[in-house]
PDB file of N, CA and C in Angstrom:
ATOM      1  N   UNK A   1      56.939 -14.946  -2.348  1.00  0.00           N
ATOM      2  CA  UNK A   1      55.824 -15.857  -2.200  1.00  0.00           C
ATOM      3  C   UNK A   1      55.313 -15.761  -0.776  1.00  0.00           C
ATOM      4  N   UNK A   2      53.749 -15.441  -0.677  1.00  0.00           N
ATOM      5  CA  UNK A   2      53.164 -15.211   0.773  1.00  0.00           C
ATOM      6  C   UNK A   2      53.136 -16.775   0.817  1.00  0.00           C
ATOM      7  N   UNK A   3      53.097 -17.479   1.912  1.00  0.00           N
ATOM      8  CA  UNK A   3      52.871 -18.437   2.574  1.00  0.00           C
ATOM      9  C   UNK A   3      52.217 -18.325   3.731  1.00  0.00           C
ATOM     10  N   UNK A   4      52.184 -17.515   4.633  1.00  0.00           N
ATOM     11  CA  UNK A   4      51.629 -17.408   5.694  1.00  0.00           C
ATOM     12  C   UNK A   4      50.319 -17.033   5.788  1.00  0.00           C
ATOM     13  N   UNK A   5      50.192 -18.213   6.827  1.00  0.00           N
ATOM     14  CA  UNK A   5      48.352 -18.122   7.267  1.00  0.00           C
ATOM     15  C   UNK A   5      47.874 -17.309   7.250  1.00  0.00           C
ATOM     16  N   UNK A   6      46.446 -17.537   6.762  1.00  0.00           N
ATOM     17  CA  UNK A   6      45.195 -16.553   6.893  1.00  0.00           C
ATOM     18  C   UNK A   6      44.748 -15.812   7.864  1.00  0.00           C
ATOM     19  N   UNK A   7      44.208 -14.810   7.973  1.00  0.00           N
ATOM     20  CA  UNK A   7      43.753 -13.919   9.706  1.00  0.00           C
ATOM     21  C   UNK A   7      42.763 -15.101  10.143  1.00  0.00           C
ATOM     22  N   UNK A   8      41.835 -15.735   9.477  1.00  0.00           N
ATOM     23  CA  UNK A   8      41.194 -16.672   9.771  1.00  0.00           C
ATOM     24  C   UNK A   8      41.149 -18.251   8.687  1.00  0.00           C
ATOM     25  N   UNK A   9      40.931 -19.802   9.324  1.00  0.00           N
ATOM     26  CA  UNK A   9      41.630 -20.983   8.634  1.00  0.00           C
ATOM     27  C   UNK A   9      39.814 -20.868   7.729  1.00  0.00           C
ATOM     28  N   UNK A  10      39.501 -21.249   6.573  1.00  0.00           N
ATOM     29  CA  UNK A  10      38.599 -21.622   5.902  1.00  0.00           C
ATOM     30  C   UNK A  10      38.143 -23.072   6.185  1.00  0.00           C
ATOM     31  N   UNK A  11      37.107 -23.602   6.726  1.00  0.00           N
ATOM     32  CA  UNK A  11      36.670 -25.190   7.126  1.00  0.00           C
ATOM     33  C   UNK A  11      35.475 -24.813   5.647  1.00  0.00           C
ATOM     34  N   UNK A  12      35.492 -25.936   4.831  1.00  0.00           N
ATOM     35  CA  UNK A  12      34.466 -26.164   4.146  1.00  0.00           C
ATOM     36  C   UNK A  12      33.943 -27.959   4.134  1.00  0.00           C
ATOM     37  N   UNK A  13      33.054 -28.408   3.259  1.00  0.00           N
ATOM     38  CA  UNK A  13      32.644 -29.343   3.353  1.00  0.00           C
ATOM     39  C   UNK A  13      32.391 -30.100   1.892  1.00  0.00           C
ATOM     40  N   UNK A  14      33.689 -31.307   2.268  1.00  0.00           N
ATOM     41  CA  UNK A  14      34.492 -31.667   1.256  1.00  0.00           C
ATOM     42  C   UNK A  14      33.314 -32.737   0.604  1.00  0.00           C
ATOM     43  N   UNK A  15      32.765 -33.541   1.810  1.00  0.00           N
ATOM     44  CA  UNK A  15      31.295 -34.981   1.347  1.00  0.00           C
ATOM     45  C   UNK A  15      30.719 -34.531   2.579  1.00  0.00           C
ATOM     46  N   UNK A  16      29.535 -35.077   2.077  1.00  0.00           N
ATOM     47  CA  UNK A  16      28.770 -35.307   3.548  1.00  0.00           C
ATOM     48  C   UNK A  16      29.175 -35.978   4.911  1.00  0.00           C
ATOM     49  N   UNK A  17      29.199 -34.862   5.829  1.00  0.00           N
ATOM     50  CA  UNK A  17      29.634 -35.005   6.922  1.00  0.00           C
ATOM     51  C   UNK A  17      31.355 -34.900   6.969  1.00  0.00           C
ATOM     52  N   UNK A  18      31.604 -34.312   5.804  1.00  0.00           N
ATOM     53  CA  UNK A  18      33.285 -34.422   5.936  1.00  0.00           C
ATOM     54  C   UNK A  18      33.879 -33.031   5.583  1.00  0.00           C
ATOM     55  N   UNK A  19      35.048 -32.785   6.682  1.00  0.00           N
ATOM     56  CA  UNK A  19      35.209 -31.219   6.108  1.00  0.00           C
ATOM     57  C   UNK A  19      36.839 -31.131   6.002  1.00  0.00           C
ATOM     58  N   UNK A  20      37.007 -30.367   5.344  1.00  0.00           N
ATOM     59  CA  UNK A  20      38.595 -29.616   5.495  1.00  0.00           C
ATOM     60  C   UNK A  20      38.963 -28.385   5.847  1.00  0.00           C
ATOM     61  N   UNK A  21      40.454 -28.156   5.813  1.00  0.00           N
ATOM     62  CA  UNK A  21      40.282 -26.843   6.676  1.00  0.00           C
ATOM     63  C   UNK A  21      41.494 -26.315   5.598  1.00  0.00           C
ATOM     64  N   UNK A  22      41.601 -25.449   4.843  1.00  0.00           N
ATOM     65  CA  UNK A  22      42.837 -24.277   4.329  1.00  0.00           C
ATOM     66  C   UNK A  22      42.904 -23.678   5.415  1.00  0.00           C
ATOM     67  N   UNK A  23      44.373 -22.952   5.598  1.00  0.00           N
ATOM     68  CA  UNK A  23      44.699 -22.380   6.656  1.00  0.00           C
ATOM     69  C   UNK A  23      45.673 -21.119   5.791  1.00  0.00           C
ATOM     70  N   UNK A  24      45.901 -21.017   4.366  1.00  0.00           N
ATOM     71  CA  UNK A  24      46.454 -20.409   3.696  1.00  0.00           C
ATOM     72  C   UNK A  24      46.211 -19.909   1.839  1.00  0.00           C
ATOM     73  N   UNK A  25      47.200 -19.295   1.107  1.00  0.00           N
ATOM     74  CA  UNK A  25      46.811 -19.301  -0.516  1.00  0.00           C
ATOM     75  C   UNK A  25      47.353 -20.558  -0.664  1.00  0.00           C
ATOM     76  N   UNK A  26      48.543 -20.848  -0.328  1.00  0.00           N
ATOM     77  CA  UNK A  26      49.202 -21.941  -1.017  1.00  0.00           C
ATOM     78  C   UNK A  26      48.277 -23.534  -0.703  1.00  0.00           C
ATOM     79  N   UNK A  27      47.855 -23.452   0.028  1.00  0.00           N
ATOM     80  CA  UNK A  27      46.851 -24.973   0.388  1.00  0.00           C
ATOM     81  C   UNK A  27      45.769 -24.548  -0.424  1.00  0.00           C
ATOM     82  N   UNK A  28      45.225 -23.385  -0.726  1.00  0.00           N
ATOM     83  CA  UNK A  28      43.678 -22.744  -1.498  1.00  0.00           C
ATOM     84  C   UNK A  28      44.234 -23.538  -2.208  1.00  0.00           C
ATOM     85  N   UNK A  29      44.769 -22.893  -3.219  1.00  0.00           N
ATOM     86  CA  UNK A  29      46.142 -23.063  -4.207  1.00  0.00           C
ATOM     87  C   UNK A  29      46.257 -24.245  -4.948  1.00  0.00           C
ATOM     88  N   UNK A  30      46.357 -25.097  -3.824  1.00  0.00           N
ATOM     89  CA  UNK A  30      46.724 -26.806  -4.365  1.00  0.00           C
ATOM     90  C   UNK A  30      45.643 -27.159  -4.340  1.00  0.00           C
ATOM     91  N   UNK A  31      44.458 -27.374  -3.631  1.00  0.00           N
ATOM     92  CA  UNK A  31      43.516 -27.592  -2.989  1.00  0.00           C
ATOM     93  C   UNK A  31      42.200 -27.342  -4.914  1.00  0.00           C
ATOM     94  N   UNK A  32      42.621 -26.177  -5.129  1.00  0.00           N
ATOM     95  CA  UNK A  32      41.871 -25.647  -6.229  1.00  0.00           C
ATOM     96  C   UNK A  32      42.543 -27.017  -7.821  1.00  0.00           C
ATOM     97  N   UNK A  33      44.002 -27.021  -7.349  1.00  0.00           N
ATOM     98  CA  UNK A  33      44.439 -27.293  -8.776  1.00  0.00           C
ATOM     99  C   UNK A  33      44.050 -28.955  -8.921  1.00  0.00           C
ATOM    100  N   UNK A  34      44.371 -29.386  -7.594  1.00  0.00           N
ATOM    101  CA  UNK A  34      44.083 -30.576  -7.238  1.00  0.00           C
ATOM    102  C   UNK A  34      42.901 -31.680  -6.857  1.00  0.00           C
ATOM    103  N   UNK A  35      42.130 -30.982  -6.178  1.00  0.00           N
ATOM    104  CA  UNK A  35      40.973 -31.649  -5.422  1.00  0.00           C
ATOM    105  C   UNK A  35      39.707 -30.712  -5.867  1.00  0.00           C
ATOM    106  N   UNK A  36      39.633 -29.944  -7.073  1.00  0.00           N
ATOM    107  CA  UNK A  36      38.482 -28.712  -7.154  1.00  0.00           C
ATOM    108  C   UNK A  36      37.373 -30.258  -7.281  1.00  0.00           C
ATOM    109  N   UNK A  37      36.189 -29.908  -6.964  1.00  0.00           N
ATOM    110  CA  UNK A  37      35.052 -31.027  -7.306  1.00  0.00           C
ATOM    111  C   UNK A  37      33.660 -30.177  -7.842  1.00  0.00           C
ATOM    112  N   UNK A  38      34.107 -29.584  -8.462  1.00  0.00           N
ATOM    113  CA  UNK A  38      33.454 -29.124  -9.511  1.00  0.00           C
ATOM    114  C   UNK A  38      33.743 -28.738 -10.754  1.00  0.00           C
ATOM    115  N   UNK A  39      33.083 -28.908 -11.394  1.00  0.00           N
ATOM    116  CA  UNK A  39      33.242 -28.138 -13.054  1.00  0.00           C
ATOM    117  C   UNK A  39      33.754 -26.729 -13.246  1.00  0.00           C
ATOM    118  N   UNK A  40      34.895 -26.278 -13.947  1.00  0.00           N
ATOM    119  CA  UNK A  40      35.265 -25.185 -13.339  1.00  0.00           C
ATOM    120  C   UNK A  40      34.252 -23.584 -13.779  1.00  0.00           C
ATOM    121  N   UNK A  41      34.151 -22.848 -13.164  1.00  0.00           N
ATOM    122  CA  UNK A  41      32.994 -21.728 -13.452  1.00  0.00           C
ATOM    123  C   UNK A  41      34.472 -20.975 -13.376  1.00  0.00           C
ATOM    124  N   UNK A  42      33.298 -19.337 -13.797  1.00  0.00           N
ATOM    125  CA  UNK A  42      34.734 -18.094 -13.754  1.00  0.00           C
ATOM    126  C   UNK A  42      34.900 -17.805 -12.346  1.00  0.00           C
ATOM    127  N   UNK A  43      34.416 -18.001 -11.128  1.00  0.00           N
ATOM    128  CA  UNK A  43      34.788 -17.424  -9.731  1.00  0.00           C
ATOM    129  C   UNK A  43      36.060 -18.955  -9.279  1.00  0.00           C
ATOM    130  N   UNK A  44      35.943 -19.519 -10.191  1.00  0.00           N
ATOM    131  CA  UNK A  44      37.337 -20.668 -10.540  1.00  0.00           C
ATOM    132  C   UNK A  44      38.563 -20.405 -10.177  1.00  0.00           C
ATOM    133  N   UNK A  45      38.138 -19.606 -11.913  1.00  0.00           N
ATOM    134  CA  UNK A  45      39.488 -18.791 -12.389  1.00  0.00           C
ATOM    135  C   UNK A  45      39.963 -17.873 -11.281  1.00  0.00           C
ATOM    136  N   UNK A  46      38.758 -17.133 -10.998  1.00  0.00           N
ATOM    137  CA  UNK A  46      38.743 -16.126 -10.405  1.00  0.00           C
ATOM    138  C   UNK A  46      40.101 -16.306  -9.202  1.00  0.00           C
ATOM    139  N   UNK A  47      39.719 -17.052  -8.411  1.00  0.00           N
ATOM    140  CA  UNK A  47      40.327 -17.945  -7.300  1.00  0.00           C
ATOM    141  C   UNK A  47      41.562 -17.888  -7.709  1.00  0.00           C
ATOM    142  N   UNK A  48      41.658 -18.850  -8.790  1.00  0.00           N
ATOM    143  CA  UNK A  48      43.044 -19.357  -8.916  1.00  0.00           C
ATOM    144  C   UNK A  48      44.113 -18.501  -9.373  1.00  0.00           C
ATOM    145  N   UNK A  49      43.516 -16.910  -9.806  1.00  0.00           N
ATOM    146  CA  UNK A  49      44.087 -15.994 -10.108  1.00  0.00           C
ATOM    147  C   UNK A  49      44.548 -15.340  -8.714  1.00  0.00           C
ATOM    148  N   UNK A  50      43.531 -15.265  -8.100  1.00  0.00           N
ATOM    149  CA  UNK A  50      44.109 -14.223  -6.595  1.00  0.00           C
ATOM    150  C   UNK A  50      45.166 -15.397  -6.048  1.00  0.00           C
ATOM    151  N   UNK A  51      45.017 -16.641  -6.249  1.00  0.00           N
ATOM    152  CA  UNK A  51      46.164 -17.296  -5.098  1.00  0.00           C
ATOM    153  C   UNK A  51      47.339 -17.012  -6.103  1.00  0.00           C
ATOM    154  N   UNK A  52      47.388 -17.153  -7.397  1.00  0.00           N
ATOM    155  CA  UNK A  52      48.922 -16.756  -7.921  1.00  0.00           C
ATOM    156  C   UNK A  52      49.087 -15.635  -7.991  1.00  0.00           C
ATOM    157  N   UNK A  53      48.527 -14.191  -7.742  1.00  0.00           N
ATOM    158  CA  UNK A  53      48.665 -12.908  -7.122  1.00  0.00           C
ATOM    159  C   UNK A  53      49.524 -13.087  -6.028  1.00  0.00           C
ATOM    160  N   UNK A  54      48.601 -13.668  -5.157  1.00  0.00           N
ATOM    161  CA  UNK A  54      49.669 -13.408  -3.568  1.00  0.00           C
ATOM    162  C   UNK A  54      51.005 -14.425  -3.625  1.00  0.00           C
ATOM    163  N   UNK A  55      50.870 -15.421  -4.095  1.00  0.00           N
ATOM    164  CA  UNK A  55      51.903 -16.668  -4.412  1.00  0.00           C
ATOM    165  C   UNK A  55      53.296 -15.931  -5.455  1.00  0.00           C
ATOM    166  N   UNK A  56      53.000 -14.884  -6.260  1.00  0.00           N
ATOM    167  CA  UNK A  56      53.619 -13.988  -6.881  1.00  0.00           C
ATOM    168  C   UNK A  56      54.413 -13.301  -5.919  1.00  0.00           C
ATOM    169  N   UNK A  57      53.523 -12.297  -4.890  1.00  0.00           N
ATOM    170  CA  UNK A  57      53.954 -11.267  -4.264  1.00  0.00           C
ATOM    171  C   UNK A  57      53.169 -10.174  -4.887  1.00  0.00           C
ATOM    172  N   UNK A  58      52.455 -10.259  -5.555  1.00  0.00           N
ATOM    173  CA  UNK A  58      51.613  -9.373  -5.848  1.00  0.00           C
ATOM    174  C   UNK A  58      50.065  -8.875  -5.517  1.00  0.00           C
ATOM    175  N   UNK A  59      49.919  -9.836  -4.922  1.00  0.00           N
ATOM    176  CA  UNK A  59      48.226  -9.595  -4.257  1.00  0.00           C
ATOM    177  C   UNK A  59      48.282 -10.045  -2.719  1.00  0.00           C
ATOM    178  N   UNK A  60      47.103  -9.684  -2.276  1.00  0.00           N
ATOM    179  CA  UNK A  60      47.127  -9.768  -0.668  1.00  0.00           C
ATOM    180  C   UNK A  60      46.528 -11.066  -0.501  1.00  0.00           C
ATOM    181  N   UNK A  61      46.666 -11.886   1.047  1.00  0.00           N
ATOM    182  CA  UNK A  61      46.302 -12.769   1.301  1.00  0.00           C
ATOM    183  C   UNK A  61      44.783 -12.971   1.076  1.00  0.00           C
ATOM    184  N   UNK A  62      44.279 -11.713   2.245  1.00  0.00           N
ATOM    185  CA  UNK A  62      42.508 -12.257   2.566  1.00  0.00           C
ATOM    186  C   UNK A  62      42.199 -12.021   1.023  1.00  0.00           C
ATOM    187  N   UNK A  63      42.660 -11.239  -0.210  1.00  0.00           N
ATOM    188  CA  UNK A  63      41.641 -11.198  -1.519  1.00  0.00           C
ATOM    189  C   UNK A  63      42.020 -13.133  -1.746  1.00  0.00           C
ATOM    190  N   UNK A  64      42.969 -13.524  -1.587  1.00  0.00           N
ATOM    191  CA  UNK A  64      42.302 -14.971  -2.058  1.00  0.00           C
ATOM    192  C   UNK A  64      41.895 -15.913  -0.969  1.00  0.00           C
ATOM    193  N   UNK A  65      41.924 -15.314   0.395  1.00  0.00           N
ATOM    194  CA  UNK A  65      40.902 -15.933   0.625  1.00  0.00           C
ATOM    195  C   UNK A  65      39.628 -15.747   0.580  1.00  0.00           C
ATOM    196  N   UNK A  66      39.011 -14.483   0.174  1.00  0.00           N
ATOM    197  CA  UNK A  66      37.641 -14.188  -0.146  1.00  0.00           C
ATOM    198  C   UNK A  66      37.053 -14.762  -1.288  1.00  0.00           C
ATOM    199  N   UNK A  67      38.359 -14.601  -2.302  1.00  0.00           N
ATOM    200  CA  UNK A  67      38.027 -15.548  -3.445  1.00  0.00           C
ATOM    201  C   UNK A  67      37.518 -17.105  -3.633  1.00  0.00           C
ATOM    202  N   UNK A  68      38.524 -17.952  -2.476  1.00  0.00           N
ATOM    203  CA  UNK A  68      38.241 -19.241  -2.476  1.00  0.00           C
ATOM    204  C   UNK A  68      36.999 -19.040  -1.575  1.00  0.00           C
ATOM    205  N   UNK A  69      36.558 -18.177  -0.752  1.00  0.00           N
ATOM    206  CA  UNK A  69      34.851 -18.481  -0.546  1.00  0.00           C
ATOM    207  C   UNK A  69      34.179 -18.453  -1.355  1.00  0.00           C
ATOM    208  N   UNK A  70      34.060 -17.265  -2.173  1.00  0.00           N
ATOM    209  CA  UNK A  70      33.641 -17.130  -3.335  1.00  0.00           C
ATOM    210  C   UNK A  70      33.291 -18.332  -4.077  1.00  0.00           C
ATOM    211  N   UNK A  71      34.024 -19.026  -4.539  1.00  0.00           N
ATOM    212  CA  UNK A  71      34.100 -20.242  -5.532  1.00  0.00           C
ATOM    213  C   UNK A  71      33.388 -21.043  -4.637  1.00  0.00           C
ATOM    214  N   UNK A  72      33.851 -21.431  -3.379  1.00  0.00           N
ATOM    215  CA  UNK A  72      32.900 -22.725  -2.967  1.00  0.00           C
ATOM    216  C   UNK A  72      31.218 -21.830  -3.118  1.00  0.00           C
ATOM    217  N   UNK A  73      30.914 -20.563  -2.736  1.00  0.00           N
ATOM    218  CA  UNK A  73      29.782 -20.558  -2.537  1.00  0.00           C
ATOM    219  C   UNK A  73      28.996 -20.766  -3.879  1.00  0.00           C
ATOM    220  N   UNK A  74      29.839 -20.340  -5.390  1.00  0.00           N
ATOM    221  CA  UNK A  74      29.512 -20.503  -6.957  1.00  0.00           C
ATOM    222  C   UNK A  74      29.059 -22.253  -7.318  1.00  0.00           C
ATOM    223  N   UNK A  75      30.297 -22.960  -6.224  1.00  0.00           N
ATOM    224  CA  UNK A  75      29.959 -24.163  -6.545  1.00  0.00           C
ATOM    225  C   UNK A  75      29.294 -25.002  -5.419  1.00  0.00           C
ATOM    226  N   UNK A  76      28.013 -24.490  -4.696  1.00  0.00           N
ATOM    227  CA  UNK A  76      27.603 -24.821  -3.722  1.00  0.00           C
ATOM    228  C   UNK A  76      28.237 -25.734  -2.647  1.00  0.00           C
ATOM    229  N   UNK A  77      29.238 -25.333  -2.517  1.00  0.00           N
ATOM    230  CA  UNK A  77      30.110 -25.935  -1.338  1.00  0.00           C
ATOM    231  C   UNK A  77      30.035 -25.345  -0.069  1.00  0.00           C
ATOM    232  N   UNK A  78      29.565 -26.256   1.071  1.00  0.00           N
ATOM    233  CA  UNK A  78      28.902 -25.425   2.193  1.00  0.00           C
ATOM    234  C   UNK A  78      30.606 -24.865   3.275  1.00  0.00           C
ATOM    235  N   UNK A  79      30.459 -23.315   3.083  1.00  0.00           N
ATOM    236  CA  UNK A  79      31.544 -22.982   4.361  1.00  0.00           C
ATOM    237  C   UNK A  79      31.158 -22.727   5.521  1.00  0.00           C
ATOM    238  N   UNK A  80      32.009 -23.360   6.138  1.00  0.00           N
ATOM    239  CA  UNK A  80      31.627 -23.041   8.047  1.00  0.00           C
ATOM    240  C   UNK A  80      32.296 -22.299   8.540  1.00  0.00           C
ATOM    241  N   UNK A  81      33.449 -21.607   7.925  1.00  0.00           N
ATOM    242  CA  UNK A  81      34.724 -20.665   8.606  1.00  0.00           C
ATOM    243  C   UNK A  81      35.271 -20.761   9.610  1.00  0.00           C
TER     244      UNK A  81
END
């Protein structure tokens, strides 16, 4: 199981004027299963597939973190990186 931080932390924007920050898959991870605030689309799935890739040992970090950009940008969620 990768755990370790991202080359760079993801800041997105959780409400207006309010943001969070992932710093990893496993926070994507929870973050997706837990707090998603949207309806789920396939760049969802998509997501939630690359974080149990790397959470496996089978996929690389940055593909889920490209993924969880991905999804916020599907579900108009503004990222600031």
């Amino acid at each position: 199981m990768d755990t370790l931080p991202w080359s760079r932390p993801v800041q997105f924007e959780t409400d207006v004027g309010s943001h969070r920050v992932l710093v990893s898959t496993e926070e994507a991870f929870h973050y997706l299963l837990n707090n998603w605030p949207s309806i789920p689309r396939p760049r969802f799935f998509d997501a939630k597939r690359a974080c149990l890739d790397v959470l496996a040992g089978t996929g690389e970090p940055e593909d889920a973190r490209t993924a969880f950009i991905a999804v916020c940008e599907e579900a108009h969620v503004h990222v600031t990186q």
